[in-house]
C-alpha atoms as a PDB file:
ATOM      1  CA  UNK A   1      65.403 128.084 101.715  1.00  0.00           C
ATOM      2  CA  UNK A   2      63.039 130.416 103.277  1.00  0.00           C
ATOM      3  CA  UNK A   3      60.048 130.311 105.062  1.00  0.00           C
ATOM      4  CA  UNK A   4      57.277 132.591 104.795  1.00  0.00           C
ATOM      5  CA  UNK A   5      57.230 136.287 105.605  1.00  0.00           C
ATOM      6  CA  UNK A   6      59.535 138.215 106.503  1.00  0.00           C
ATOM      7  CA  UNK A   7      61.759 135.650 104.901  1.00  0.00           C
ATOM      8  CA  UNK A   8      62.553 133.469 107.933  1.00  0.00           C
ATOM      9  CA  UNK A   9      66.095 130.935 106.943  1.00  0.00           C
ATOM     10  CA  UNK A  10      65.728 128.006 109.205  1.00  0.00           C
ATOM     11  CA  UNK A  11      69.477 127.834 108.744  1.00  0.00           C
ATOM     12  CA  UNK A  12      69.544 130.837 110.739  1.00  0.00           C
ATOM     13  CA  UNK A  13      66.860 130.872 112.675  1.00  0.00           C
ATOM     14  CA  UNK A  14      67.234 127.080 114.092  1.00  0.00           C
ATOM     15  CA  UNK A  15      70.883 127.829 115.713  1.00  0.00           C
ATOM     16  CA  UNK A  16      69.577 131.360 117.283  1.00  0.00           C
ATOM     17  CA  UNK A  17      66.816 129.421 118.979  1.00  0.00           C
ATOM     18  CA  UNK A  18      68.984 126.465 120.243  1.00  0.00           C
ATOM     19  CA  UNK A  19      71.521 129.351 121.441  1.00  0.00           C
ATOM     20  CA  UNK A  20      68.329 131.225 123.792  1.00  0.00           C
ATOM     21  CA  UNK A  21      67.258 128.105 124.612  1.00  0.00           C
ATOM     22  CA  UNK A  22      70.247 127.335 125.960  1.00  0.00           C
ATOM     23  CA  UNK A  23      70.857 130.358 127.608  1.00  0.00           C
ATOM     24  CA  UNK A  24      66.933 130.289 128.926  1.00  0.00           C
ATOM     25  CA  UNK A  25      66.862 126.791 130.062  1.00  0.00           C
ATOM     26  CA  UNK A  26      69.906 125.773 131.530  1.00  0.00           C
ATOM     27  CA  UNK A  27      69.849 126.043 135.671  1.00  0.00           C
ATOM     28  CA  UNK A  28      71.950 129.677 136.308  1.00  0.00           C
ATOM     29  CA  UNK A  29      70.032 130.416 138.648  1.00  0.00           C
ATOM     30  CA  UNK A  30      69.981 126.809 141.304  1.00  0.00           C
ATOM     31  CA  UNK A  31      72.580 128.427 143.613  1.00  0.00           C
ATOM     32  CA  UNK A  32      69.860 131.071 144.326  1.00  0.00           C
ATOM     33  CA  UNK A  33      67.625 129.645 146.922  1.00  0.00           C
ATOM     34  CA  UNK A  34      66.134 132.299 148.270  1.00  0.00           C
ATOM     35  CA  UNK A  35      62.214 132.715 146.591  1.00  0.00           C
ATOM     36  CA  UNK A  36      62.758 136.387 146.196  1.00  0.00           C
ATOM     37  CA  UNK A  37      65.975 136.608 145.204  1.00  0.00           C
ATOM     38  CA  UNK A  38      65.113 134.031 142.707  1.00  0.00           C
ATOM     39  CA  UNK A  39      62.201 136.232 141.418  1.00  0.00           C
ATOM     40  CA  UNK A  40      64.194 139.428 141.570  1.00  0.00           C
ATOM     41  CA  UNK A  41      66.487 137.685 139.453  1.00  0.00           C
ATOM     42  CA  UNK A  42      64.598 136.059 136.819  1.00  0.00           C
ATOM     43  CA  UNK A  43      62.708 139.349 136.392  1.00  0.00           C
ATOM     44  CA  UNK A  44      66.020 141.220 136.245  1.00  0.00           C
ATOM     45  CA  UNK A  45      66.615 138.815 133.401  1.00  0.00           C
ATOM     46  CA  UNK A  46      63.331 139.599 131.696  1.00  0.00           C
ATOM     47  CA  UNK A  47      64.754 143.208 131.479  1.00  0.00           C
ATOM     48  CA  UNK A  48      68.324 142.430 130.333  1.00  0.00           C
ATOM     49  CA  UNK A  49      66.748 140.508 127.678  1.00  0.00           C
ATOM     50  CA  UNK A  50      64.298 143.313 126.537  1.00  0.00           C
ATOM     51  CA  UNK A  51      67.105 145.718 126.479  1.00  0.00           C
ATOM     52  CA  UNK A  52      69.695 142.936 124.375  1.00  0.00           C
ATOM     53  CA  UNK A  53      67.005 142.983 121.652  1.00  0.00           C
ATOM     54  CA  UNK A  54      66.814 146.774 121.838  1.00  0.00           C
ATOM     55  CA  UNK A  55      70.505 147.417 121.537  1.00  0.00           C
ATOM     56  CA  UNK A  56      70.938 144.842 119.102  1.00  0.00           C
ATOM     57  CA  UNK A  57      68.922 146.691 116.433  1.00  0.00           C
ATOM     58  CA  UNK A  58      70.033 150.065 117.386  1.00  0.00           C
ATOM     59  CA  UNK A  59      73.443 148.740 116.964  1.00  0.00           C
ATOM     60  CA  UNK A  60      72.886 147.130 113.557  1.00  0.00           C
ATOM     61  CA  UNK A  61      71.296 150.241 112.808  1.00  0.00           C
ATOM     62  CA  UNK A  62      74.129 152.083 113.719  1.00  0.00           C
ATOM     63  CA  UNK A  63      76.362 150.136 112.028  1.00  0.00           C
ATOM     64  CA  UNK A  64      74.955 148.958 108.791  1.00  0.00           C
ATOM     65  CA  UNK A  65      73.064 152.100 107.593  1.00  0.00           C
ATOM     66  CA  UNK A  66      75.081 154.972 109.450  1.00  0.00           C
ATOM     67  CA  UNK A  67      72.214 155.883 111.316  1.00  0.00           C
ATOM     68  CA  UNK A  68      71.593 159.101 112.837  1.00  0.00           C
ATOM     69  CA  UNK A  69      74.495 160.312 110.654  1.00  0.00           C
ATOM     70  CA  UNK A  70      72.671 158.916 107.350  1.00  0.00           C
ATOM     71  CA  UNK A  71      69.402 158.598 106.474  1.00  0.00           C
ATOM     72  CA  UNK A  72      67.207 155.124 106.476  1.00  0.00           C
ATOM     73  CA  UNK A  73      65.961 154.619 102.815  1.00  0.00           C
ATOM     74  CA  UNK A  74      64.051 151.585 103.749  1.00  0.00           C
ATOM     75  CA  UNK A  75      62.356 151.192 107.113  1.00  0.00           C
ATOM     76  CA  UNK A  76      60.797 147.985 106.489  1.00  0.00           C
ATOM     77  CA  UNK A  77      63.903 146.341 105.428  1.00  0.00           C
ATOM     78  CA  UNK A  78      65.533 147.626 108.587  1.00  0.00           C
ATOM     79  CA  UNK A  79      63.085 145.799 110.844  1.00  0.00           C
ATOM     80  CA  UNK A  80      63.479 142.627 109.207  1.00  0.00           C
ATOM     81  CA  UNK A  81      67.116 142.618 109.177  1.00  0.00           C
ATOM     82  CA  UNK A  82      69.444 141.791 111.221  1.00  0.00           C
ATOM     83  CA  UNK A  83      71.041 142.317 114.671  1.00  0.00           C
ATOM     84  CA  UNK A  84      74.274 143.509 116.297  1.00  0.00           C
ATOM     85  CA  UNK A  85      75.696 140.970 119.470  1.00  0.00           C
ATOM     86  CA  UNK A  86      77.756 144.562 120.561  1.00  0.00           C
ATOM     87  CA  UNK A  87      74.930 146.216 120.578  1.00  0.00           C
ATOM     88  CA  UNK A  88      72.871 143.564 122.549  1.00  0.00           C
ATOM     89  CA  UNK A  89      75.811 143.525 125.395  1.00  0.00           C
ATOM     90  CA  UNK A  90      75.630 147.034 125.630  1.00  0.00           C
ATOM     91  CA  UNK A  91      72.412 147.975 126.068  1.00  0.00           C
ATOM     92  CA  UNK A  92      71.665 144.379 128.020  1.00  0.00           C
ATOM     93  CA  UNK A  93      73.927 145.424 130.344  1.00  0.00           C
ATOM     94  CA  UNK A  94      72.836 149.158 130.889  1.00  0.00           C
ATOM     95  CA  UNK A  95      69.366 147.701 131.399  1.00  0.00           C
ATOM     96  CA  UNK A  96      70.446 145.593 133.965  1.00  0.00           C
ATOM     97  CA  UNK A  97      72.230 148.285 136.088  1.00  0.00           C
ATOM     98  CA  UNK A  98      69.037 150.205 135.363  1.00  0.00           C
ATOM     99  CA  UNK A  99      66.622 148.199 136.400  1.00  0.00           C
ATOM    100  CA  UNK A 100      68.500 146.618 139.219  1.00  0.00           C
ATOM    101  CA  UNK A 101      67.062 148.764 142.407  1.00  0.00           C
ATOM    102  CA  UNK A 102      63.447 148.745 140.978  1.00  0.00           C
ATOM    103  CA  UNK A 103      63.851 145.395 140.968  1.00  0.00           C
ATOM    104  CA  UNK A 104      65.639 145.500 144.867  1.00  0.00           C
ATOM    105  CA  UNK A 105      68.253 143.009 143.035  1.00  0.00           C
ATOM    106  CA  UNK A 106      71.403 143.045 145.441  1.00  0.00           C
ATOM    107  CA  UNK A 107      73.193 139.954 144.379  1.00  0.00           C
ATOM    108  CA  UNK A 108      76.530 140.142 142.252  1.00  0.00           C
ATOM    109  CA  UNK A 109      76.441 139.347 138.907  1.00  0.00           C
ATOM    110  CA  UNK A 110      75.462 135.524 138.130  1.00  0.00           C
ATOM    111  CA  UNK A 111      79.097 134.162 136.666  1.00  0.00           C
ATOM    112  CA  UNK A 112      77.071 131.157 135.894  1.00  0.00           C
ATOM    113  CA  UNK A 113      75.031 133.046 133.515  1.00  0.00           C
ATOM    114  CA  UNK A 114      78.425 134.654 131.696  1.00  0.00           C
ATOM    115  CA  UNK A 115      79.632 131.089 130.993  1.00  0.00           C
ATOM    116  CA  UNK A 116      76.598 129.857 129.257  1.00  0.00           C
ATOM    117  CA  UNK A 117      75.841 133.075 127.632  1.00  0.00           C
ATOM    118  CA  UNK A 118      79.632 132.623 125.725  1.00  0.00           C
ATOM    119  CA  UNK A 119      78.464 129.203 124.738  1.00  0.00           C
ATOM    120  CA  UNK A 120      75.387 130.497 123.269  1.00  0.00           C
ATOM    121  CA  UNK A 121      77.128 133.108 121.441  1.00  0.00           C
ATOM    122  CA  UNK A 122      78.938 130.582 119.497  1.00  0.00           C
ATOM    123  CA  UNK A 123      75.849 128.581 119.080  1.00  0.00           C
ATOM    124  CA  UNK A 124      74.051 131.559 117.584  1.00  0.00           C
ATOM    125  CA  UNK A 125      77.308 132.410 115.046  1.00  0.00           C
ATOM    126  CA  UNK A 126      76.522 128.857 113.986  1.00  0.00           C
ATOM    127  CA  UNK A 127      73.706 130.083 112.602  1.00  0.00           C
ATOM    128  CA  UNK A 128      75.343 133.317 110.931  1.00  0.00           C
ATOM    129  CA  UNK A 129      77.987 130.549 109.387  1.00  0.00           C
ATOM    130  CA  UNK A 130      75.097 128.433 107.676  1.00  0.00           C
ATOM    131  CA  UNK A 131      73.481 131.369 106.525  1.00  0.00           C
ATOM    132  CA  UNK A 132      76.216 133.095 105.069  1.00  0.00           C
ATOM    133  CA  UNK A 133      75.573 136.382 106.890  1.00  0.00           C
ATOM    134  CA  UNK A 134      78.301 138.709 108.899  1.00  0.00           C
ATOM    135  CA  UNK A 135      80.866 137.517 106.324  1.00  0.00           C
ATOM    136  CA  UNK A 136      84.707 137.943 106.156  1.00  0.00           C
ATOM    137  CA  UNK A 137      86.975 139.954 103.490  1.00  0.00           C
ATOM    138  CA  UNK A 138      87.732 138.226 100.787  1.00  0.00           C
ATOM    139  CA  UNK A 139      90.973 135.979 100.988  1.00  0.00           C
ATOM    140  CA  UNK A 140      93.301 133.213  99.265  1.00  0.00           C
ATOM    141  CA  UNK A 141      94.145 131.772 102.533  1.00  0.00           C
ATOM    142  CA  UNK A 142      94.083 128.405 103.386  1.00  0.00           C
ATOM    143  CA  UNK A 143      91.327 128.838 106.113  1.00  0.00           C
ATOM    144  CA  UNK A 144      89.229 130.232 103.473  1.00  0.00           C
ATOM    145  CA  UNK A 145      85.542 129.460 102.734  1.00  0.00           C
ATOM    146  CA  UNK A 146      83.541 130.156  99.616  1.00  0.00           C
ATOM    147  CA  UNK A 147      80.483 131.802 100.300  1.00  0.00           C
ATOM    148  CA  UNK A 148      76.986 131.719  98.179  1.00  0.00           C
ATOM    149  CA  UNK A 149      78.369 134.754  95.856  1.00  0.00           C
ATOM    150  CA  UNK A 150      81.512 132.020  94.731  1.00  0.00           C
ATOM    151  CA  UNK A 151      84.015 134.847  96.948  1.00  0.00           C
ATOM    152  CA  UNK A 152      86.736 132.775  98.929  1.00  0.00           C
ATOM    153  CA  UNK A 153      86.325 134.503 102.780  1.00  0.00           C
ATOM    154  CA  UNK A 154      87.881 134.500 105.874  1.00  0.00           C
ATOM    155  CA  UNK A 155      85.819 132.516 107.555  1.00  0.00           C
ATOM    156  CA  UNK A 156      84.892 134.727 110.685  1.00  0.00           C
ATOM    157  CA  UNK A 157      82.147 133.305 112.088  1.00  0.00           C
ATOM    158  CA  UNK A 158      84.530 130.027 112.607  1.00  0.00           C
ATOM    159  CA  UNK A 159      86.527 132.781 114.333  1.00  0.00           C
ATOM    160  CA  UNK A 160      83.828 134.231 116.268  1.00  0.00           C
ATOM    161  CA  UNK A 161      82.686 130.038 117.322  1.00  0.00           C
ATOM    162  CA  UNK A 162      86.290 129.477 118.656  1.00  0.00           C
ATOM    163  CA  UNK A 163      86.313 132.641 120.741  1.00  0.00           C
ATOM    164  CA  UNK A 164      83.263 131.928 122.345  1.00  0.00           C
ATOM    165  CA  UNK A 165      84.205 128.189 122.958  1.00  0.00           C
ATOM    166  CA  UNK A 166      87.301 129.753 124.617  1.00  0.00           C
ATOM    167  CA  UNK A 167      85.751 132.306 126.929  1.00  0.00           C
ATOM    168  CA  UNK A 168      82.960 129.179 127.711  1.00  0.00           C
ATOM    169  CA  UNK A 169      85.781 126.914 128.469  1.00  0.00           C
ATOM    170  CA  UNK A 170      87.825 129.400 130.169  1.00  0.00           C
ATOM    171  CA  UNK A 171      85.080 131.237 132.082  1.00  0.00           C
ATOM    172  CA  UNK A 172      84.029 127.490 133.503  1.00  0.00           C
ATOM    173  CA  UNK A 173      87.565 127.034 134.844  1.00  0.00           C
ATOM    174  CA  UNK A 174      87.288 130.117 136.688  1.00  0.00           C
ATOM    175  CA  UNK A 175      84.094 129.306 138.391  1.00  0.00           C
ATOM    176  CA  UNK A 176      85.249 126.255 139.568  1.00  0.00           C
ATOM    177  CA  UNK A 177      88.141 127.739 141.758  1.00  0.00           C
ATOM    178  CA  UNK A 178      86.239 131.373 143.047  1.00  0.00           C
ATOM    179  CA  UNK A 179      88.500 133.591 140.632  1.00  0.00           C
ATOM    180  CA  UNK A 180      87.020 136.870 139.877  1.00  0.00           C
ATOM    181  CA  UNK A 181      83.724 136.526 141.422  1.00  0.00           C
ATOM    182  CA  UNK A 182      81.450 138.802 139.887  1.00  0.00           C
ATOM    183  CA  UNK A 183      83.265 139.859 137.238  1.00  0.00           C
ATOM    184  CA  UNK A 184      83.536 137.482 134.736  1.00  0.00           C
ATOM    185  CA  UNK A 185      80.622 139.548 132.276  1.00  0.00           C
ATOM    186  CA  UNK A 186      82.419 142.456 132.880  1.00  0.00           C
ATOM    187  CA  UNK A 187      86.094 140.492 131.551  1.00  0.00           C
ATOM    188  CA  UNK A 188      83.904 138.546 128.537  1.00  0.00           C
ATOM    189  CA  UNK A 189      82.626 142.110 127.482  1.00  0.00           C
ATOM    190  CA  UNK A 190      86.387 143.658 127.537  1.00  0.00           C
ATOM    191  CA  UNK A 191      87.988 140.245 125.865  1.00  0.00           C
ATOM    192  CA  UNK A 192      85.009 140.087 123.052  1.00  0.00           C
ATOM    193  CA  UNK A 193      85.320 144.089 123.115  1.00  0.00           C
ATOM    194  CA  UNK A 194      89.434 143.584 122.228  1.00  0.00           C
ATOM    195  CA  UNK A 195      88.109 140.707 119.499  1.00  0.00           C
ATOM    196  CA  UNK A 196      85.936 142.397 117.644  1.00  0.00           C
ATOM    197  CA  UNK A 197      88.582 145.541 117.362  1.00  0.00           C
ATOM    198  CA  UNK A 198      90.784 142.884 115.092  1.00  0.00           C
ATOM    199  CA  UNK A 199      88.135 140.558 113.635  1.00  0.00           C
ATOM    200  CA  UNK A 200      86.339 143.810 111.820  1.00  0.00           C
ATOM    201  CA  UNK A 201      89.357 144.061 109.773  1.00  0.00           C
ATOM    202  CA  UNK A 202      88.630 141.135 108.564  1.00  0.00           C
ATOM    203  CA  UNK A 203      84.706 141.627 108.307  1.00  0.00           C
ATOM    204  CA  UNK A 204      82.893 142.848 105.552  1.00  0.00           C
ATOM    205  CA  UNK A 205      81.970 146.141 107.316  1.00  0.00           C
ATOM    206  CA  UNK A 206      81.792 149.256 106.008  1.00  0.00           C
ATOM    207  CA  UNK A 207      84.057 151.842 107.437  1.00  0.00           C
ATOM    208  CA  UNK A 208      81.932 154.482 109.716  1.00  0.00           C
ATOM    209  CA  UNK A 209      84.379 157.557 110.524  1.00  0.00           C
ATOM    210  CA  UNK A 210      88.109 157.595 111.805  1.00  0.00           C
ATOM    211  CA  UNK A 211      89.265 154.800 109.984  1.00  0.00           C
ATOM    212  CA  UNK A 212      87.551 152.430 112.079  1.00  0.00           C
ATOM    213  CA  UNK A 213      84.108 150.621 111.519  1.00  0.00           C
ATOM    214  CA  UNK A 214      80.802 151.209 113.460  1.00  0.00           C
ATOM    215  CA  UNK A 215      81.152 148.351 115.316  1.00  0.00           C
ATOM    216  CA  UNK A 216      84.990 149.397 116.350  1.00  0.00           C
ATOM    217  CA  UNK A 217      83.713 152.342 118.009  1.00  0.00           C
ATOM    218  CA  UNK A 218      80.949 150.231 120.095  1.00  0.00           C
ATOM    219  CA  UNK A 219      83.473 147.920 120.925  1.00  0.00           C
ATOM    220  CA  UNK A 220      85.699 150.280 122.154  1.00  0.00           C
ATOM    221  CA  UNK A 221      82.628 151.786 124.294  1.00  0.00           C
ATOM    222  CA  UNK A 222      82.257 147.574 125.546  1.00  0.00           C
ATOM    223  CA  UNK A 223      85.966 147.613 126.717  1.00  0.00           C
ATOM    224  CA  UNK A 224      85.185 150.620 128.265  1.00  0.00           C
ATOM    225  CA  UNK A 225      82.091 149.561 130.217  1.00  0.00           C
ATOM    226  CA  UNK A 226      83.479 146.136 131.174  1.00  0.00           C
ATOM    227  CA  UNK A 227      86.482 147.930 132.228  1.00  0.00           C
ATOM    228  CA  UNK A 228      84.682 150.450 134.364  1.00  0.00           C
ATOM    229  CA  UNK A 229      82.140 147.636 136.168  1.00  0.00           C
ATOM    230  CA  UNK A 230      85.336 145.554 136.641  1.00  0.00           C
ATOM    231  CA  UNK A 231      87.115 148.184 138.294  1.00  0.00           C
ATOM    232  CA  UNK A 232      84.270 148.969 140.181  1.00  0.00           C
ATOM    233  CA  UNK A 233      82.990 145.409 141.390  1.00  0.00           C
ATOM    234  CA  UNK A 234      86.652 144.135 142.280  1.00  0.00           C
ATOM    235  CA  UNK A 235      87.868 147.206 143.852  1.00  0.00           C
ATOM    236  CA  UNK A 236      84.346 148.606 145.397  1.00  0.00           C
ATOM    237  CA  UNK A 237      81.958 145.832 146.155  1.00  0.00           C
ATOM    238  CA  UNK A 238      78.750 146.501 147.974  1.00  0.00           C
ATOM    239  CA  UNK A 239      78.427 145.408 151.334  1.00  0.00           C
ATOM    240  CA  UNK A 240      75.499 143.347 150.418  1.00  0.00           C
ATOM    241  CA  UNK A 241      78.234 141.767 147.877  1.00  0.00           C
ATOM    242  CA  UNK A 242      80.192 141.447 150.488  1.00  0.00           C
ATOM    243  CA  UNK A 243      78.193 139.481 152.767  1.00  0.00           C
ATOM    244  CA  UNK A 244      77.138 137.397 149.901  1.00  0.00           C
ATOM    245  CA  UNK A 245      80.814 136.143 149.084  1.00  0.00           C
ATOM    246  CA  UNK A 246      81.474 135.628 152.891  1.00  0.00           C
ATOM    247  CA  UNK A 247      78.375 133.429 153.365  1.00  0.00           C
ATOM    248  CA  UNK A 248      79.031 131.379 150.094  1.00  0.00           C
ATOM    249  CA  UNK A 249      82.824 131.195 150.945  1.00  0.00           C
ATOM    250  CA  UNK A 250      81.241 130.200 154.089  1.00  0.00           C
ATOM    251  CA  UNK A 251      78.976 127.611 153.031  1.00  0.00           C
ATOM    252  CA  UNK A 252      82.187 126.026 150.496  1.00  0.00           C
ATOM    253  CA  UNK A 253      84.271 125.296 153.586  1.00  0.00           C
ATOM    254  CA  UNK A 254      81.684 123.723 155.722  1.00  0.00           C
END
């Protein structure tokens, strides 16, 4: 079933919007008191989203037609297709570190906001599942599903739902008791990085160059990044970071 033009699937298109709703709606943010802190943050936001949406057709452009390296036959198909989750952590991120002193944002990263965005990422895959797009290899296993074209598939979107659940439920646990404050975007990109380098070998991908997929190379350039902004917030916090941790540690005991 589709609706209208450009060929909308509400099987698709229902999850995706229960997944930013989710992510858009739920309070990240009620530990920020602070009116313009609050502002800088939700307009900080407004940025990291602009640039997700970016990357996430660069990516898919990157990966699924070999762009710049091959040419685009079809334009219009392009921009009605789909989108790459790599790509949207990528360049959401960049944009953020961008944008953050135009914005005068001096606050770690929101850990809050890491959680629910792993929850929403497994919402959204919900949607690639009932649509039958970013399918697996073909397989006899027993996990397999059959897809539309009768093909039994690994079933990787059912992968990519239980990874997601798993960061969620881990990154919640780690909230809870102050571990890795700051950091834990910076460990989801370098654990979903480390999954995607196995789960494309399973993935109906097409390779790209060194024996590796498109979206293998941007992952390796997301372990890379999470790696580097881990090393760098655990090892060389700002003082304003600094301050912030004391006064919530602060705030905890009394």
């Amino acid at each position: 079933m589709h609706i209208g033009f450009p060929y909308i699937s509400p099987s698709y298109a229902l999850p995706v919007l229960v997944a930013l709703l989710l992510g858009a709606l739920y309070p990240v943010a009620s530990h920020i008191t602070d009116r313009r802190q609050r502002r800088e943050y939700y307009s900080l936001q407004l940025i990291t989203f602009l640039s997700a949406v970016a990357g996430a057709k660069l990516a898919f452009l990157f990966g699924e037609y070999g762009w710049p390296f091959r040419p685009v036959s079809d334009w219009g198909a392009f921009l009605y297709s789909g989108r790459s989750l790599v790509g949207a952590l990528i360049f959401g991120l960049l944009g953020a570190e961008v944008a953050k002193p135009f914005v005068r944002y001096s606050l770690p990263p929101n850990d809050r906001f890491a959680v629910v965005f792993a929850f929403s990422c497994a919402v959204g895959r919900v949607g690639c599942l009932m649509s039958g797009c970013c399918r697996g290899t073909p397989t006899d296993g027993p996990l397999a599903i059959v897809c539309e074209d009768g093909v039994s598939r690994h079933p990787v979107q059912l992968y990519e739902i239980l990874f997601h659940v798993t960061a969620g439920t881990i990154g919640i646990w780690l909230v809870k008791r102050g571990k890795f404050r700051g950091c834990l975007f910076s460990l989801f990109l370098m654990a979903y990085g480390l999954f995607r380098l196995g789960i494309e070998t399973v993935r109906e991908t097409p390779q790209s160059f060194g024996g590796l997929t498109s979206y293998q190379w941007l992952s390796l350039v997301m372990i890379a990044l999470g790696g580097g902004f881990f090393v760098r917030r655990t090892f060389f916090p700002s003082e304003a970071w600094k301050r912030y941790f004391a006064d919530s540690s602060a705030t905890v005991v009394s």
